[in-house]
C-alpha atoms as a PDB file:
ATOM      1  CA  UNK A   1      58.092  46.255 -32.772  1.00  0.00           C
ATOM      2  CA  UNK A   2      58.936  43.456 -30.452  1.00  0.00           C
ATOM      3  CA  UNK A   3      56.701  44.328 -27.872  1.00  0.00           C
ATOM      4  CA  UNK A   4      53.710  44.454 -30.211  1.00  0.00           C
ATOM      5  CA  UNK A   5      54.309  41.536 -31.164  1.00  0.00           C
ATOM      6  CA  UNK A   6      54.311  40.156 -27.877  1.00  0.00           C
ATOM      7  CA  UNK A   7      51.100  42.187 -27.079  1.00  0.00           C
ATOM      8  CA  UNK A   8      49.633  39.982 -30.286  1.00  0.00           C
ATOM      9  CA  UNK A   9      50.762  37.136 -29.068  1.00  0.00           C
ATOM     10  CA  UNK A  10      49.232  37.676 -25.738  1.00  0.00           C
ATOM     11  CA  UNK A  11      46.126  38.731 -27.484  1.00  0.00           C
ATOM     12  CA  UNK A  12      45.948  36.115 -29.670  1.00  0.00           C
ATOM     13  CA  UNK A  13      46.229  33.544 -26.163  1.00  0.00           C
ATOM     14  CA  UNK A  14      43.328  35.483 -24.210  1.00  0.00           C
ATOM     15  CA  UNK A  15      41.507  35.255 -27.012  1.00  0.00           C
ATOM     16  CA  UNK A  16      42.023  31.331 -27.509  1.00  0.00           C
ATOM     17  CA  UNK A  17      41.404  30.823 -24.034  1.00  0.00           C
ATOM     18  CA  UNK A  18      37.964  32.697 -24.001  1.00  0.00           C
ATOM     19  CA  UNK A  19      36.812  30.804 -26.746  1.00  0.00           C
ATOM     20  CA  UNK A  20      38.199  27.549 -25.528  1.00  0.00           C
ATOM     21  CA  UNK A  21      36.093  28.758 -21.629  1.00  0.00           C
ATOM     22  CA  UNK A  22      33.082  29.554 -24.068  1.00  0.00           C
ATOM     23  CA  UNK A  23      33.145  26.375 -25.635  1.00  0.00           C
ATOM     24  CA  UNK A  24      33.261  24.411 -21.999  1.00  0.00           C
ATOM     25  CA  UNK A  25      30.973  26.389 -20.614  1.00  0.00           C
ATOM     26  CA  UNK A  26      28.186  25.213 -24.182  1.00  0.00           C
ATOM     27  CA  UNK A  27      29.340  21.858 -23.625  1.00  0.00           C
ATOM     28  CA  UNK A  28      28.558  21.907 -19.440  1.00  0.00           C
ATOM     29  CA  UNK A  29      25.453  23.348 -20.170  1.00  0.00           C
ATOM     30  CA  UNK A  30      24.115  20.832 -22.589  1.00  0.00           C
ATOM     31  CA  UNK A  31      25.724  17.875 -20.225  1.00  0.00           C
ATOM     32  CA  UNK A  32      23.639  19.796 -17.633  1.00  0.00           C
ATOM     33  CA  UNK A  33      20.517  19.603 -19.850  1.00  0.00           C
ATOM     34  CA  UNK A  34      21.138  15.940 -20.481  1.00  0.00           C
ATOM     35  CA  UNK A  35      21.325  15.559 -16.613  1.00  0.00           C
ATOM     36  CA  UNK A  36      18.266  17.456 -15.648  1.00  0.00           C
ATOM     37  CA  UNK A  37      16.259  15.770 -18.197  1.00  0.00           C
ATOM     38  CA  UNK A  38      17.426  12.329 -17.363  1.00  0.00           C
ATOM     39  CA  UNK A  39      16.504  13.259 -13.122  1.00  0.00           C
ATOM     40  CA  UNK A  40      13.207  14.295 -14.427  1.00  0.00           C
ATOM     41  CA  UNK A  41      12.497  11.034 -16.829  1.00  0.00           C
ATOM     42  CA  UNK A  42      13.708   9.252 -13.752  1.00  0.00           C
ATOM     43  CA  UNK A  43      11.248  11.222 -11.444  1.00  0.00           C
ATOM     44  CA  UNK A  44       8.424  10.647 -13.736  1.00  0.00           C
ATOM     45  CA  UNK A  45       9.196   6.484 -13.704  1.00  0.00           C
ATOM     46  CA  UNK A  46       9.280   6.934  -9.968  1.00  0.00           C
ATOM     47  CA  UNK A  47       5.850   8.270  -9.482  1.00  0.00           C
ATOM     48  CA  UNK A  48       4.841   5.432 -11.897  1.00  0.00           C
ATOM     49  CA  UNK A  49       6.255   2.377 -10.057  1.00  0.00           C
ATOM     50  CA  UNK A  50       5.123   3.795  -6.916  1.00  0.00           C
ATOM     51  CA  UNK A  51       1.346   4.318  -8.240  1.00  0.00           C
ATOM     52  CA  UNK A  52       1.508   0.775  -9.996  1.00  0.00           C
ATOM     53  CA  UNK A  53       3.042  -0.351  -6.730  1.00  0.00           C
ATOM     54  CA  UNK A  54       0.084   1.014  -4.731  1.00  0.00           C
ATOM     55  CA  UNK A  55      -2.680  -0.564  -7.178  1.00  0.00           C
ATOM     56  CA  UNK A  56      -0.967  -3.918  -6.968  1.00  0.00           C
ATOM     57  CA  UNK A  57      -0.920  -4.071  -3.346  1.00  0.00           C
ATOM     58  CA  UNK A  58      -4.795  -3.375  -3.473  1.00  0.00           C
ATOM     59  CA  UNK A  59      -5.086  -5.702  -5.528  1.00  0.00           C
ATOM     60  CA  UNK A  60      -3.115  -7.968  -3.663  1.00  0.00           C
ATOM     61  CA  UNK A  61      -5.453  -7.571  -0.604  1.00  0.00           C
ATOM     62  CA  UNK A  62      -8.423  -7.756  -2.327  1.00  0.00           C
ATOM     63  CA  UNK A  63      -7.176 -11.938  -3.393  1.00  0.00           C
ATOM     64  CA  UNK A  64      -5.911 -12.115   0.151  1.00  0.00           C
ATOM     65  CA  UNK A  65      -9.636 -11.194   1.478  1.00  0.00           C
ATOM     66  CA  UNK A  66     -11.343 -13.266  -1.532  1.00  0.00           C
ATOM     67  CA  UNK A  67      -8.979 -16.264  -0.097  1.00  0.00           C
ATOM     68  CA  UNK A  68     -10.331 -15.589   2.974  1.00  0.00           C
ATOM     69  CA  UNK A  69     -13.775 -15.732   2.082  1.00  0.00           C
ATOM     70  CA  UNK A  70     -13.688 -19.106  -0.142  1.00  0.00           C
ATOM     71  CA  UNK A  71     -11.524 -20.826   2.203  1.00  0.00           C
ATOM     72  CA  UNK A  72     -14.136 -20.089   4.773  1.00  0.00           C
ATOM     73  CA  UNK A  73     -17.333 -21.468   2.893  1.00  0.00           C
ATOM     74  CA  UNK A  74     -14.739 -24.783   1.840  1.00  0.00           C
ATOM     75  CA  UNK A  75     -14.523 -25.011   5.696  1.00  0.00           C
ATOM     76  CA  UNK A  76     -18.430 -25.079   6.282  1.00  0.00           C
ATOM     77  CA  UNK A  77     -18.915 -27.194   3.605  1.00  0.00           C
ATOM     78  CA  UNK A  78     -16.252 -29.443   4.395  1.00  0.00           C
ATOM     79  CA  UNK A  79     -18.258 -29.282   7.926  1.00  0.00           C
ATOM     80  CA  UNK A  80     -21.372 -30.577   6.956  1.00  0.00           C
ATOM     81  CA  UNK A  81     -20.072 -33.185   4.458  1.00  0.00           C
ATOM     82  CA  UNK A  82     -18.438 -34.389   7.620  1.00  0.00           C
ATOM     83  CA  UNK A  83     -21.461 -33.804   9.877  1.00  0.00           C
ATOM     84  CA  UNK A  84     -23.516 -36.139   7.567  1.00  0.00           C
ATOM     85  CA  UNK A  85     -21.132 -38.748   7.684  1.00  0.00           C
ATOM     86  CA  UNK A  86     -21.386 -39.091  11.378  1.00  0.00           C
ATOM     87  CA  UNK A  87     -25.072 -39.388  11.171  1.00  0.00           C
END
């Protein structure tokens, strides 16, 4: 009688245990899910500030060019403001 008891009482552990290995194993897999989405969100934002990155630095050298240009025609004009106040 005693040793079915203890054969119960083993039983009764493994059984514990599984359930306690099946319930980590539910929670690692939605901590995993969590993860993986969060990577991809992350990924996505990446992409994003890379692209907006890329348009903004066009951008950028576009006004540097357009600076170019006006300071340029202030130059010639500031030339021949000063070339008629020589003559």
């Amino acid at each position: 009688m005693e040793l079915l008891e203890e054969q119960i009482d083993s039983l009764g552990t493994l059984e514990e245990r599984i359930h306690q290995a099946i319930e980590l194993v539910t929670r690692l897999r939605r901590e995993k899910e969590a993860v993986v989405a969060g990577r991809d969100a992350a990924i996505r934002e990446a992409a994003a500030a890379r692209e907006q990155a890329a348009q903004l630095s066009q951008e950028l050298e576009g006004l540097r060019a357009e600076r170019r240009q006006v300071r340029g025609r202030i130059e010639k004009l500031l030339s021949q403001i000063d070339s008629l106040g020589a003559a």
